[in-house]
N, C-alpha and C. Protein backbone atom coordinates (compact mmCIF):
# COMPACT_ATOMS: atom_id res chain seq x y z
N UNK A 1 11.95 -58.90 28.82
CA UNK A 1 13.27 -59.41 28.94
C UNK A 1 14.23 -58.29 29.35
N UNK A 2 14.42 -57.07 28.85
CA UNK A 2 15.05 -55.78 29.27
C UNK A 2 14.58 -55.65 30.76
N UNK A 3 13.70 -55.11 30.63
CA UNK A 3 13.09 -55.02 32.25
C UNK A 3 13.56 -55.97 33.55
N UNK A 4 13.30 -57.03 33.05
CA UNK A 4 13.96 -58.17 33.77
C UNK A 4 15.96 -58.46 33.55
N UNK A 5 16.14 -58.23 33.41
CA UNK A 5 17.41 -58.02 32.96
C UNK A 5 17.95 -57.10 33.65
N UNK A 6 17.21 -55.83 33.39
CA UNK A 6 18.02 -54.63 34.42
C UNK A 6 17.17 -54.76 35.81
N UNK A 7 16.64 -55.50 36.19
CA UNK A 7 16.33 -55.45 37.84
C UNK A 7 17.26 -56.32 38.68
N UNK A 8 17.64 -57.79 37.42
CA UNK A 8 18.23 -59.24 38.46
C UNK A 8 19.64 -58.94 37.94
N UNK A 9 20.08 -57.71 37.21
CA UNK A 9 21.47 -57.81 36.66
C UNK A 9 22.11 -56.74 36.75
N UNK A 10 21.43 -55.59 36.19
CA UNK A 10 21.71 -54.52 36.24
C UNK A 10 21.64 -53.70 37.71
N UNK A 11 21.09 -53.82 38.17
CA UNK A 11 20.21 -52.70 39.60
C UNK A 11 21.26 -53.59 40.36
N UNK A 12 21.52 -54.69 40.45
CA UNK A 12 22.49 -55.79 41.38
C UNK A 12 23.98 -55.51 41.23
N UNK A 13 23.93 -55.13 40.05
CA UNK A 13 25.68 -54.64 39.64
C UNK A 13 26.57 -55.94 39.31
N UNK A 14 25.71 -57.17 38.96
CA UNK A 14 26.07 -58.28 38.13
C UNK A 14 26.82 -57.62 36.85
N UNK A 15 26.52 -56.65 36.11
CA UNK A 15 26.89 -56.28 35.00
C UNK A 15 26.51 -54.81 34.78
N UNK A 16 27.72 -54.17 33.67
CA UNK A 16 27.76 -52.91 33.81
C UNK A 16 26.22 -52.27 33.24
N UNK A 17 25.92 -51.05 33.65
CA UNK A 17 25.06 -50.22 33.40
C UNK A 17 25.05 -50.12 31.69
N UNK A 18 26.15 -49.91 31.55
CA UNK A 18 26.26 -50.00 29.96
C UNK A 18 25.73 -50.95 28.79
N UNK A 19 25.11 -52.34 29.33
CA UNK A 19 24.40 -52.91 28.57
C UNK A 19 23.20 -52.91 28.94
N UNK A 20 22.56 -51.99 29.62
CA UNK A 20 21.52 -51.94 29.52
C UNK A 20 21.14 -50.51 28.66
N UNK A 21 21.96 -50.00 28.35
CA UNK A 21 21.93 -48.88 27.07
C UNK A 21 21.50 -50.26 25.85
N UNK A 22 23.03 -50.56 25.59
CA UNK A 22 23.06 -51.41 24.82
C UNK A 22 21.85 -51.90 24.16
N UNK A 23 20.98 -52.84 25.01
CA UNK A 23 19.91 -52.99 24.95
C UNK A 23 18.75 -52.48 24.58
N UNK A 24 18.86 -51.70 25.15
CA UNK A 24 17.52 -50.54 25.06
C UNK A 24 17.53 -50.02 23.66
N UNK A 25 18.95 -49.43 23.52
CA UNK A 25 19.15 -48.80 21.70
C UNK A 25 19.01 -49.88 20.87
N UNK A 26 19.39 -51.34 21.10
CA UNK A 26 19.00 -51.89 19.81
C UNK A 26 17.67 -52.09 19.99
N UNK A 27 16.93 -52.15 21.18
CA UNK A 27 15.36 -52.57 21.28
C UNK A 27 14.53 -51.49 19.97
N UNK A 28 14.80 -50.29 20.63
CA UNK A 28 14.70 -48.85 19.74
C UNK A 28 14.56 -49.30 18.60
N UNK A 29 15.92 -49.56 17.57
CA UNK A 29 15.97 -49.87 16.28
C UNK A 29 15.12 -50.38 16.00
N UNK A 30 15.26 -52.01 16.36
CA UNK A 30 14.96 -52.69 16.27
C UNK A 30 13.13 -52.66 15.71
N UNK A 31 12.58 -51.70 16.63
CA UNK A 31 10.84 -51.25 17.10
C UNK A 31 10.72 -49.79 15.47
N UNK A 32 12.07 -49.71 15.42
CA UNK A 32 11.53 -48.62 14.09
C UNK A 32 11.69 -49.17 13.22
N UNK A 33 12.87 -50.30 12.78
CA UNK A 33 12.86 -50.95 11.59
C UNK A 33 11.37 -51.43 11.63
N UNK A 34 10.65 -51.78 12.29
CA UNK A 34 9.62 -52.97 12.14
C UNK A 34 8.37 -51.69 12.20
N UNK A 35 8.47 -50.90 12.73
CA UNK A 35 7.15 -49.89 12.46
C UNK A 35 6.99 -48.58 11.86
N UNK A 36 8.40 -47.97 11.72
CA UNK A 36 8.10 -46.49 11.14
C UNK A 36 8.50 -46.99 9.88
N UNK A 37 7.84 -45.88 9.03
CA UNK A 37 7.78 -45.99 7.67
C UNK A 37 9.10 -45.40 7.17
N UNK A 38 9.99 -45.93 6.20
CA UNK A 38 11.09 -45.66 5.61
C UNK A 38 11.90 -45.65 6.48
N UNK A 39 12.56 -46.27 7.50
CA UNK A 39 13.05 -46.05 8.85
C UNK A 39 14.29 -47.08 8.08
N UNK A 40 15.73 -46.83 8.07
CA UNK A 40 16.86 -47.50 7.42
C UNK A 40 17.75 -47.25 8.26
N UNK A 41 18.20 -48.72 8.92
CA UNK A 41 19.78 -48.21 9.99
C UNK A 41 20.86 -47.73 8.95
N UNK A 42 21.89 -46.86 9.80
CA UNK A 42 22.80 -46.57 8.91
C UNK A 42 23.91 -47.82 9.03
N UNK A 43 24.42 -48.11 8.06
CA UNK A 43 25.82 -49.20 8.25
C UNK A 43 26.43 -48.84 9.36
N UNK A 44 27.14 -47.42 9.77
CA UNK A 44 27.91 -47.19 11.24
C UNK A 44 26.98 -47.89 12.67
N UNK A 45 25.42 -48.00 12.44
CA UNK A 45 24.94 -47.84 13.66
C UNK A 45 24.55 -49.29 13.80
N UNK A 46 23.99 -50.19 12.08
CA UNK A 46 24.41 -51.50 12.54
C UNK A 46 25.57 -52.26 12.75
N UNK A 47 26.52 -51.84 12.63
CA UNK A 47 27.73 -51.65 13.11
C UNK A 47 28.55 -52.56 14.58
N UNK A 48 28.01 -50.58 15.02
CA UNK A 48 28.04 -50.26 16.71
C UNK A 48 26.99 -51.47 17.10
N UNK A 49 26.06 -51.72 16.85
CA UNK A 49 25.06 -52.80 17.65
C UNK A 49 25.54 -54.26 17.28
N UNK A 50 26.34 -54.87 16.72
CA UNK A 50 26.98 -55.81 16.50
C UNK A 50 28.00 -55.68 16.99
N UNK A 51 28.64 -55.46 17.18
CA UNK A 51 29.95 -54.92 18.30
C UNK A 51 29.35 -54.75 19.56
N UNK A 52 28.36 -54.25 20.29
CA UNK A 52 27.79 -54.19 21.04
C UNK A 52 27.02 -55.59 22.02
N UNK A 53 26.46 -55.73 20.91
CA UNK A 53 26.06 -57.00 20.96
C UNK A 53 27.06 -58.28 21.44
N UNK A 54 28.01 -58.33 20.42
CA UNK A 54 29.04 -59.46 20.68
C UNK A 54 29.89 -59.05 21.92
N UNK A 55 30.13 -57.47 22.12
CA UNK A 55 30.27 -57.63 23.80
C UNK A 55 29.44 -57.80 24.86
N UNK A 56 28.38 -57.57 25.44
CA UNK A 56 27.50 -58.24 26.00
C UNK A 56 27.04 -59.81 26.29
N UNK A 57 27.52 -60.19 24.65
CA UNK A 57 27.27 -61.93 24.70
C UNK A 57 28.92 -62.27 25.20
N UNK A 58 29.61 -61.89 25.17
CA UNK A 58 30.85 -62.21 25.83
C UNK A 58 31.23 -61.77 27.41
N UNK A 59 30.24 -60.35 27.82
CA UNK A 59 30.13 -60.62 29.48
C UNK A 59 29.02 -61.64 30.08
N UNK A 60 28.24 -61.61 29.27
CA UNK A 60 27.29 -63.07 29.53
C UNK A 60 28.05 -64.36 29.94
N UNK A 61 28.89 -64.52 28.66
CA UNK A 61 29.63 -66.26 28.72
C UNK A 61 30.05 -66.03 29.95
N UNK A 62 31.02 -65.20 30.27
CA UNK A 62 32.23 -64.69 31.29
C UNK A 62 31.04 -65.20 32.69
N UNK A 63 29.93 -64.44 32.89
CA UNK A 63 29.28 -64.82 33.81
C UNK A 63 28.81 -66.04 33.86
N UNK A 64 28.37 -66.81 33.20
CA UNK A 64 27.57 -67.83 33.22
C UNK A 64 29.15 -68.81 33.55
N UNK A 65 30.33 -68.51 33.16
CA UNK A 65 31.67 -69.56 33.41
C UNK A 65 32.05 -69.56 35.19
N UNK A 66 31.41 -68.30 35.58
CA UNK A 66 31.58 -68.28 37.20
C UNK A 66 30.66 -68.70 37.81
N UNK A 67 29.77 -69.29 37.62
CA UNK A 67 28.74 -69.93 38.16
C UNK A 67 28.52 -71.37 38.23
């Protein structure tokens, strides 16, 4: 889904470069909460990825309203 995302969105300049950080860092987390051992987000960083998040889902809507 990342991959695909930054080829039909990102690489096109549909949307900024910046959510495909976005992405990628919560993918990250996301892959250590679930596999490294003792691995704990900090409150600031789940945070930033909820904020993050809810901007991204709001350049999404924005796009999907021009179409």
């Amino acid at each position: 889904m990342i991959s695909y995302f930054q080829r039909e969105y990102i690489k096109t300049g549909l949307f900024d470069k910046k959510y495909s950080r976005y992405l990628q860092t919560s993918f990250n987390i996301r892959h250590d909460c679930d596999y490294e051992d003792f691995f704990i987000v900090a409150k600031e960083d789940a945070e930033t990825q909820y904020a993050n998040a809810a901007e991204l889902t709001k350049a999404i809507n924005q796009y999907l309203e021009t179409k």
